[in-house]
N, C-alpha and C. Protein backbone atom coordinates (compact mmCIF):
# COMPACT_ATOMS: atom_id res chain seq x y z
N UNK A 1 21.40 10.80 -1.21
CA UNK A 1 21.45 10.11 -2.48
C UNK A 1 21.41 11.17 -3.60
N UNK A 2 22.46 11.00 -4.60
CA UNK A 2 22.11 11.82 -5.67
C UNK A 2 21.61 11.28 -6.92
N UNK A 3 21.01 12.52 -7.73
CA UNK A 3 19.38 12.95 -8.11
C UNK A 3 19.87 11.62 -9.60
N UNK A 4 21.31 11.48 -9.76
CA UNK A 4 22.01 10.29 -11.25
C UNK A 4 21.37 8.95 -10.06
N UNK A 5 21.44 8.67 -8.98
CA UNK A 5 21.50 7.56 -8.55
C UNK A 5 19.90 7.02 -8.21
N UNK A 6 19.47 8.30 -7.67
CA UNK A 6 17.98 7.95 -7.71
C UNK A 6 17.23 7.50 -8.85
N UNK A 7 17.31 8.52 -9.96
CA UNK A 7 16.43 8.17 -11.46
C UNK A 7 17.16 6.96 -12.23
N UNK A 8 18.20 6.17 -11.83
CA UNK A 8 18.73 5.41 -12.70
C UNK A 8 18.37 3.96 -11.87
N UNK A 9 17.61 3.90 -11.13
CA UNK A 9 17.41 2.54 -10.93
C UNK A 9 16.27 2.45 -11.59
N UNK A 10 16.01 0.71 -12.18
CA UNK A 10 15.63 0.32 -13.10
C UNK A 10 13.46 0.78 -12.54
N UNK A 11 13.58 0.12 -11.42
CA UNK A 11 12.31 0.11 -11.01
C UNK A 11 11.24 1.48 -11.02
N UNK A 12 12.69 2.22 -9.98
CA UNK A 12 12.08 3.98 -10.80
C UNK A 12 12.13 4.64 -11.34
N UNK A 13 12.56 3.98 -12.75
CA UNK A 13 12.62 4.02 -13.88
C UNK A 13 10.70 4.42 -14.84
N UNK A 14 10.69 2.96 -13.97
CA UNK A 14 9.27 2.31 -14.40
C UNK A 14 8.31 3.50 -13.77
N UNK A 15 8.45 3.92 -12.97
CA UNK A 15 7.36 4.29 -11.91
C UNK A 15 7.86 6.49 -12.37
N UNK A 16 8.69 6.16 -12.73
CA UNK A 16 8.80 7.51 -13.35
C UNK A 16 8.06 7.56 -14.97
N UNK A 17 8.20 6.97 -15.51
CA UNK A 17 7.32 6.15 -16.52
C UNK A 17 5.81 6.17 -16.82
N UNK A 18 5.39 5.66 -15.87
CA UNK A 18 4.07 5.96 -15.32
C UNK A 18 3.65 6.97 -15.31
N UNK A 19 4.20 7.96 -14.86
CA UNK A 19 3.75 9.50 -15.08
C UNK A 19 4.14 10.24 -15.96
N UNK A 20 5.20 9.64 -16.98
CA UNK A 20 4.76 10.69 -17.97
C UNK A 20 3.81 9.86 -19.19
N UNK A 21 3.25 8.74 -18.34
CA UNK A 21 2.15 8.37 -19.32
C UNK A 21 0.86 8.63 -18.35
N UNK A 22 0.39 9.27 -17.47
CA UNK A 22 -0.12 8.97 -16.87
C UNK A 22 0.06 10.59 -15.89
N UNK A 23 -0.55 11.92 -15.38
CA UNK A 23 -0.99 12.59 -15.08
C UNK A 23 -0.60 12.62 -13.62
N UNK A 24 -1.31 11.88 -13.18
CA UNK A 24 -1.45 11.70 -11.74
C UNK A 24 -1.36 10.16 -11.22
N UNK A 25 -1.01 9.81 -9.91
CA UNK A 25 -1.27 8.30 -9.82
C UNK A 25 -1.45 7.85 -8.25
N UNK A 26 -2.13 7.19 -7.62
CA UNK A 26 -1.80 6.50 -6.59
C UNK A 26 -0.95 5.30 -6.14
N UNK A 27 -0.68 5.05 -5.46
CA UNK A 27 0.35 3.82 -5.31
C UNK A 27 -0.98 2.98 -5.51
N UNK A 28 -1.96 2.59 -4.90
CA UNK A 28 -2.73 1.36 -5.29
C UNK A 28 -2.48 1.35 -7.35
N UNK A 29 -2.94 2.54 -8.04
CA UNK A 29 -2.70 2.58 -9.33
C UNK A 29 -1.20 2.46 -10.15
N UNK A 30 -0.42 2.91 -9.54
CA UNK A 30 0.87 2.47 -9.50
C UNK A 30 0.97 0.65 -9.73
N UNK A 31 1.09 0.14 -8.71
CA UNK A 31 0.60 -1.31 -7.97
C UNK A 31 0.17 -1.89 -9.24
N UNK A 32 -0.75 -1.32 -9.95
CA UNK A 32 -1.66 -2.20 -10.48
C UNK A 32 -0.98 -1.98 -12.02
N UNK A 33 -0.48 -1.15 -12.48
CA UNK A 33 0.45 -0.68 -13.81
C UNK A 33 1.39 -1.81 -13.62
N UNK A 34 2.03 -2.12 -12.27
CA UNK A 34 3.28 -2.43 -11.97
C UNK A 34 3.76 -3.83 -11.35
N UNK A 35 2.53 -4.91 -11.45
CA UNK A 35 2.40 -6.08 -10.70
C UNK A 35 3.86 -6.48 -10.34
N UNK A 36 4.60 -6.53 -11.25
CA UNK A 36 5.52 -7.75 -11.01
C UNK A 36 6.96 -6.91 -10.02
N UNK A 37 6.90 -5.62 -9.66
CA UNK A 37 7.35 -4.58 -8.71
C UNK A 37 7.06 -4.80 -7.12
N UNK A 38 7.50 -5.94 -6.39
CA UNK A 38 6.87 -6.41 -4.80
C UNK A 38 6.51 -4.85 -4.43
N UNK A 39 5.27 -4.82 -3.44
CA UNK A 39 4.58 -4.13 -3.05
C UNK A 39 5.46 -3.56 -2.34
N UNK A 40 6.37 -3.57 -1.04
CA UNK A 40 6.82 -3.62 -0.27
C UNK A 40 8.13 -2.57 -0.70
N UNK A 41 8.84 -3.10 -2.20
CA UNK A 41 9.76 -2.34 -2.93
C UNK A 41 9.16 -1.06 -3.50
N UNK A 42 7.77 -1.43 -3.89
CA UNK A 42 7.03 -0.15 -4.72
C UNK A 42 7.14 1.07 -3.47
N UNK A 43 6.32 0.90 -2.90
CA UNK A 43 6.26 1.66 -1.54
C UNK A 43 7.95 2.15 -1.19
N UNK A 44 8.76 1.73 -1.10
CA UNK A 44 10.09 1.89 -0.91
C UNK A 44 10.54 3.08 -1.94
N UNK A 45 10.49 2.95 -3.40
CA UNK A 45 10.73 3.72 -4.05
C UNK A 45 9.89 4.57 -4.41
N UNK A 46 8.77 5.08 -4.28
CA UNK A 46 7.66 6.24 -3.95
C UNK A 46 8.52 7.18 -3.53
N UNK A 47 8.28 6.68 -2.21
CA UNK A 47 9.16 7.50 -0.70
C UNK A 47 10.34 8.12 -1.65
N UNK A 48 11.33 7.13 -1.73
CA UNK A 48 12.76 7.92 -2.25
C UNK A 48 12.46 8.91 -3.36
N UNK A 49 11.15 8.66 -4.17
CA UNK A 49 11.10 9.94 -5.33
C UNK A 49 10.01 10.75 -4.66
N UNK A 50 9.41 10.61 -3.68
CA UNK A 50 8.83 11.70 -3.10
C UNK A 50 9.97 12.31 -2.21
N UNK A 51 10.80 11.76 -1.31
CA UNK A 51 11.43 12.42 -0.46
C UNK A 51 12.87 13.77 -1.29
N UNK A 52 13.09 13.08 -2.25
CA UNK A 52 13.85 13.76 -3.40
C UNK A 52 12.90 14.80 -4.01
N UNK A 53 11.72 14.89 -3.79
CA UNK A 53 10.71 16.06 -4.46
C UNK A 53 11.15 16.01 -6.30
N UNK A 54 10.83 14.52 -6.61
CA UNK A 54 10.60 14.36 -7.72
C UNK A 54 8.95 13.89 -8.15
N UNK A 55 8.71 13.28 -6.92
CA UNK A 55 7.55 13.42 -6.71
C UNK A 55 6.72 14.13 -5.94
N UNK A 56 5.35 14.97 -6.04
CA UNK A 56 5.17 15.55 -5.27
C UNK A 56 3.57 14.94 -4.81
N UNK A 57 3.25 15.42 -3.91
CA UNK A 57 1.64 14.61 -3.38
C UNK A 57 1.11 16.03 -4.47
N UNK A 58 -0.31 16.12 -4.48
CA UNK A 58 -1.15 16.76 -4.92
C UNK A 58 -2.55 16.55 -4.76
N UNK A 59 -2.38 15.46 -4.31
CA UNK A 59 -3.94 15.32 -3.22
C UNK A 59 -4.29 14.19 -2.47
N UNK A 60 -5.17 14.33 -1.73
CA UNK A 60 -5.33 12.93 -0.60
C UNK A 60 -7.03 12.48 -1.19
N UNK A 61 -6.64 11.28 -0.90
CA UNK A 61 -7.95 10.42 -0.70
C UNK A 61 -8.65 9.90 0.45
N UNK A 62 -9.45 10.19 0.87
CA UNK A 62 -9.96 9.34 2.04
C UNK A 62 -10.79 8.41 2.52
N UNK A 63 -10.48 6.90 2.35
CA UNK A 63 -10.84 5.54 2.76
C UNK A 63 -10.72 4.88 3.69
N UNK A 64 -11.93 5.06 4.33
CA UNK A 64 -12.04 4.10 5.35
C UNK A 64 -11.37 4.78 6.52
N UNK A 65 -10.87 5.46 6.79
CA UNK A 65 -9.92 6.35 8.20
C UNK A 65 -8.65 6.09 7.65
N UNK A 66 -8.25 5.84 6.49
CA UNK A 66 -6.93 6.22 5.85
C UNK A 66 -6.34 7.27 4.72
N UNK A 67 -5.81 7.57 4.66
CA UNK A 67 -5.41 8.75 3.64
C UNK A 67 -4.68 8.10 2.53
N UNK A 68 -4.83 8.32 1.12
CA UNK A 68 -4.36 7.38 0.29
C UNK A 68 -3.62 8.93 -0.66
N UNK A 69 -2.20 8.89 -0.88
CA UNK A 69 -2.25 9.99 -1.53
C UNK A 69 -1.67 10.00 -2.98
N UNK A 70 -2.59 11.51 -3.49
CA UNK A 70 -2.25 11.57 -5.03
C UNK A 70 -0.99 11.92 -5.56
N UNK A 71 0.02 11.28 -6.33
CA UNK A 71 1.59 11.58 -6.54
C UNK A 71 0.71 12.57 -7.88
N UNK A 72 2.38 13.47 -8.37
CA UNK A 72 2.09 13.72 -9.91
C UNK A 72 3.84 14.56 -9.55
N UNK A 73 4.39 13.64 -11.11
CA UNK A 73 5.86 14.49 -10.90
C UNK A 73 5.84 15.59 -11.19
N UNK A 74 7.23 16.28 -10.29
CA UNK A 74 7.44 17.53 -10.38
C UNK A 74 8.40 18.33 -11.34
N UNK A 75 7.42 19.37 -11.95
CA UNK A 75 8.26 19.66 -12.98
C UNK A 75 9.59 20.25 -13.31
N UNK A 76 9.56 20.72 -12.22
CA UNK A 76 11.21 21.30 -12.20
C UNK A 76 12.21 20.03 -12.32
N UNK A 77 11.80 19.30 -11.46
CA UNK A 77 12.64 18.01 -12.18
C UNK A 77 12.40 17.45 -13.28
N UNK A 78 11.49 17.13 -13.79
CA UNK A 78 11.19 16.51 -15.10
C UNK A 78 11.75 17.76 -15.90
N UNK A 79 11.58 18.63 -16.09
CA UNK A 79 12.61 19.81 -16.78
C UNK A 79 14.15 19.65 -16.81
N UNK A 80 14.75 19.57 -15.89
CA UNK A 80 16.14 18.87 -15.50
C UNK A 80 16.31 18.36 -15.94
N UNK A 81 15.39 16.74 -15.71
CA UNK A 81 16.11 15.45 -16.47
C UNK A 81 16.35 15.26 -18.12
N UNK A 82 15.28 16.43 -18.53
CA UNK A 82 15.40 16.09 -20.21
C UNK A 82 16.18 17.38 -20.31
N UNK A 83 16.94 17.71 -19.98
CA UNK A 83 18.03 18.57 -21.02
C UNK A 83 19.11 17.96 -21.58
């Protein structure tokens, strides 16, 4: 997928959004910015801006025997996109 097709959908739009209001985020915090985004889709588009290394992890949480992890975009892309 290319990097015009990824950032131009509307949803991760939103969720790109989020972080430049917003530092750092978890998908539960995500989720909760983002109600009306089905859970199922949120999670879907994470992945595609993490797997594109627009997003990057930067730290884990650990609840309950699960790992919950910390996004925060990456700047080389966010550099990119605003020229």
């Amino acid at each position: 997928m290319e990097l015009a097709e990824i950032v131009m959908n509307p949803a991760r739009q939103r969720i790109f959004q989020y972080f430049l209001l917003h530092e750092t985020g978890t998908d539960k915090e995500i989720r909760k910015a983002l109600p009306d985004i089905p859970i199922a889709s949120l999670y879907r588009h994470i992945k595609i801006l993490a797997d594109s290394s627009i997003l990057m992890v930067v730290g884990e949480n650990r609840i309950r025997g699960t790992v919950e992890s910390v996004y925060q975009l990456n700047e080389v892309y966010v550099r990119t996109l605003w020229r």
